[in-house]
Protein backbone atom coordinates (compact mmCIF):
# COMPACT_ATOMS: atom_id res chain seq x y z
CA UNK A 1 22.12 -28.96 -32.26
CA UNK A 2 21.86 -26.97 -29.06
CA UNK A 3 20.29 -23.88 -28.60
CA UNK A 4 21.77 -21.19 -26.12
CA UNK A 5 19.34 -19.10 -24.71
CA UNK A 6 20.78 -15.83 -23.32
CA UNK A 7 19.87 -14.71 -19.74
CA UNK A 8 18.66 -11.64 -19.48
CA UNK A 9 19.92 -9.34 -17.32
CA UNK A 10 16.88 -7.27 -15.73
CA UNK A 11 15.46 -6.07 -12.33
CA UNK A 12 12.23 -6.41 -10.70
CA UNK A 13 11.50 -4.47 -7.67
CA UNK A 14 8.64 -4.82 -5.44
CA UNK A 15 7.57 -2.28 -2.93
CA UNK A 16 5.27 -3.11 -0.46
CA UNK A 17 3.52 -0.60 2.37
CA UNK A 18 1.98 -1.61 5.45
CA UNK A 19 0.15 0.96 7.77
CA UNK A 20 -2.42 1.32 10.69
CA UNK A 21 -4.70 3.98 11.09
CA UNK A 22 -6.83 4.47 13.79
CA UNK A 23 -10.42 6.27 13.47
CA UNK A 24 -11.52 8.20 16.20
CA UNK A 25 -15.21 9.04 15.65
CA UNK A 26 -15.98 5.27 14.14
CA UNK A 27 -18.47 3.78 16.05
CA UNK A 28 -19.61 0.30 13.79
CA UNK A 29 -17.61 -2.03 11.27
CA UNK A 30 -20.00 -0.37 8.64
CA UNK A 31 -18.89 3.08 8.93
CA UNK A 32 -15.26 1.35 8.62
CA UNK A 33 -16.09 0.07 5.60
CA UNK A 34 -17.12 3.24 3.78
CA UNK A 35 -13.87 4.52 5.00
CA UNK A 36 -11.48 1.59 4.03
CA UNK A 37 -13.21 1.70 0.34
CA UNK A 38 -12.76 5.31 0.30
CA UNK A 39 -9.21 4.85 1.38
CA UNK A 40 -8.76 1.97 -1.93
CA UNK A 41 -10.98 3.68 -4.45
CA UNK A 42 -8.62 6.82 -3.60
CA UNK A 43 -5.60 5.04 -3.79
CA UNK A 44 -5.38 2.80 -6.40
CA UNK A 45 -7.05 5.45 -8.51
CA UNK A 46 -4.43 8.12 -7.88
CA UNK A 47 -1.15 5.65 -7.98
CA UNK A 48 -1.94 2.50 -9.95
CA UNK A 49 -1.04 0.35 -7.04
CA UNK A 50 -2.61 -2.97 -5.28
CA UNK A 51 -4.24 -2.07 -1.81
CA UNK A 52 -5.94 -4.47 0.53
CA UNK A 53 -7.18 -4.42 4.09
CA UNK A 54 -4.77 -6.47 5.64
CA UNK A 55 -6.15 -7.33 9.11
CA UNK A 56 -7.80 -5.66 12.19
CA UNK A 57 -11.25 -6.62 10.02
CA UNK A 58 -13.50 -7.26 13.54
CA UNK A 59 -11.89 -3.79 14.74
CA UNK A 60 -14.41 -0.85 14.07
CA UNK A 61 -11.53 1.87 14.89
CA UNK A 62 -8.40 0.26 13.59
CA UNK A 63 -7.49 -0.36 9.78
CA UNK A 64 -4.63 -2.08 8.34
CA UNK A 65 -3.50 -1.18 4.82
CA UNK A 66 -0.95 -3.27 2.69
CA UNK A 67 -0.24 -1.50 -0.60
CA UNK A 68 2.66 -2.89 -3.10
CA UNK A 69 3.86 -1.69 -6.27
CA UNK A 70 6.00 -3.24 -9.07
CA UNK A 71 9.40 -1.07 -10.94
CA UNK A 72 12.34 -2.09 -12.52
CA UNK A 73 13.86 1.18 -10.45
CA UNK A 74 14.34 1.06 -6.78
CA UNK A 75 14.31 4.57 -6.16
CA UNK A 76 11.44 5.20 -7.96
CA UNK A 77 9.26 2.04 -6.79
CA UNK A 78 10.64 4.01 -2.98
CA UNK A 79 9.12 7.04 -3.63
CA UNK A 80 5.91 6.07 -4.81
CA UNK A 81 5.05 4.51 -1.67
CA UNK A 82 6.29 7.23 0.17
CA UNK A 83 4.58 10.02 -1.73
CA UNK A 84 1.24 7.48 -1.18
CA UNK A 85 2.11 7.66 2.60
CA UNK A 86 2.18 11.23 2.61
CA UNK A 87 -1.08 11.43 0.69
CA UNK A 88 -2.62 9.40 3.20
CA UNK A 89 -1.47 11.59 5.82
CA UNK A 90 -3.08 14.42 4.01
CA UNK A 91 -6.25 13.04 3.95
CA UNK A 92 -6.79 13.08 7.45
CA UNK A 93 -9.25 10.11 7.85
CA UNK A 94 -7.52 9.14 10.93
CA UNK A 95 -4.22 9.13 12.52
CA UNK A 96 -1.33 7.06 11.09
CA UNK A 97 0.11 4.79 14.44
CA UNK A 98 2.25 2.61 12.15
CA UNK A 99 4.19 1.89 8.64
CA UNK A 100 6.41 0.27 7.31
CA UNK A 101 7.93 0.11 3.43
CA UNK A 102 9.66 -2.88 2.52
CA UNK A 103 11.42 -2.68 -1.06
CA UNK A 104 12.60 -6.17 -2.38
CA UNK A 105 14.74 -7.31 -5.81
CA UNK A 106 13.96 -10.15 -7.34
C-alpha cells in the first residue's frame, strides 16, 4: 500500500538588509567595534532579527551591516526591514551611504 503525502501549500519569505555607514569621528578599529556591537545589541534586541558585520572589518570608519528576517508575509517581512532602516537612521551613529532590501520566496 502506498501512502500519499499531501504537499503543503505555504510561503517562506526572507528579507535581507544590507547597509554602509560611515563614522566620522572614528579614529581606531576598537572604537568601531563598540559601535558595531552597539549597532547589533540594539538591533536584534528591538526587532528579533539576525545582524552581522558583513565586510569593511580592516576599515576603522566604514561598517557594513547585513540584517535578514524570516515571514510567511511579504509585506510584513518588507516593512520590518524598513522600519529597522529608519531606526538606524534615527540613531545617528553615522551617516547611511548605502542599502539595499532584498525580499525572496522560497
Amino acid at each position: 500500500m502506498l501512502l500519499r503525502r499531501r504537499k503543503r501549500s505555504f510561503d517562506v519569505v526572507v528579507g535581507t538588509l544590507k547597509l554602509s555607514l560611515y563614522i566620522r569621528n572614528n579614529h581606531s578599529l576598537k572604537e568601531k567595534r563598540k559601535v558595531v556591537k552597539s549597532i547589533v545589541a540594539r538591533v536584534r534586541n528591538k526587532f528579533n532579527v539576525s545582524v552581522a558585520e558583513v565586510g569593511s572589518n580592516d576599515k576603522w570608519q566604514m561598517i557594513e551591516l547585513g540584517i535578514s528576517a524570516v515571514g510567511n508575509d511579504r509585506r510584513f517581512v518588507n516593512s520590518s526591514l524598513d522600519t529597522i532602516l529608519s531606526f538606524l537612521e534615527s540613531l545617528y551613529l553615522g551617516e547611511i551611504v548605502d542599502s539595499s532590501i532584498e525580499i525572496l520566496n522560497i
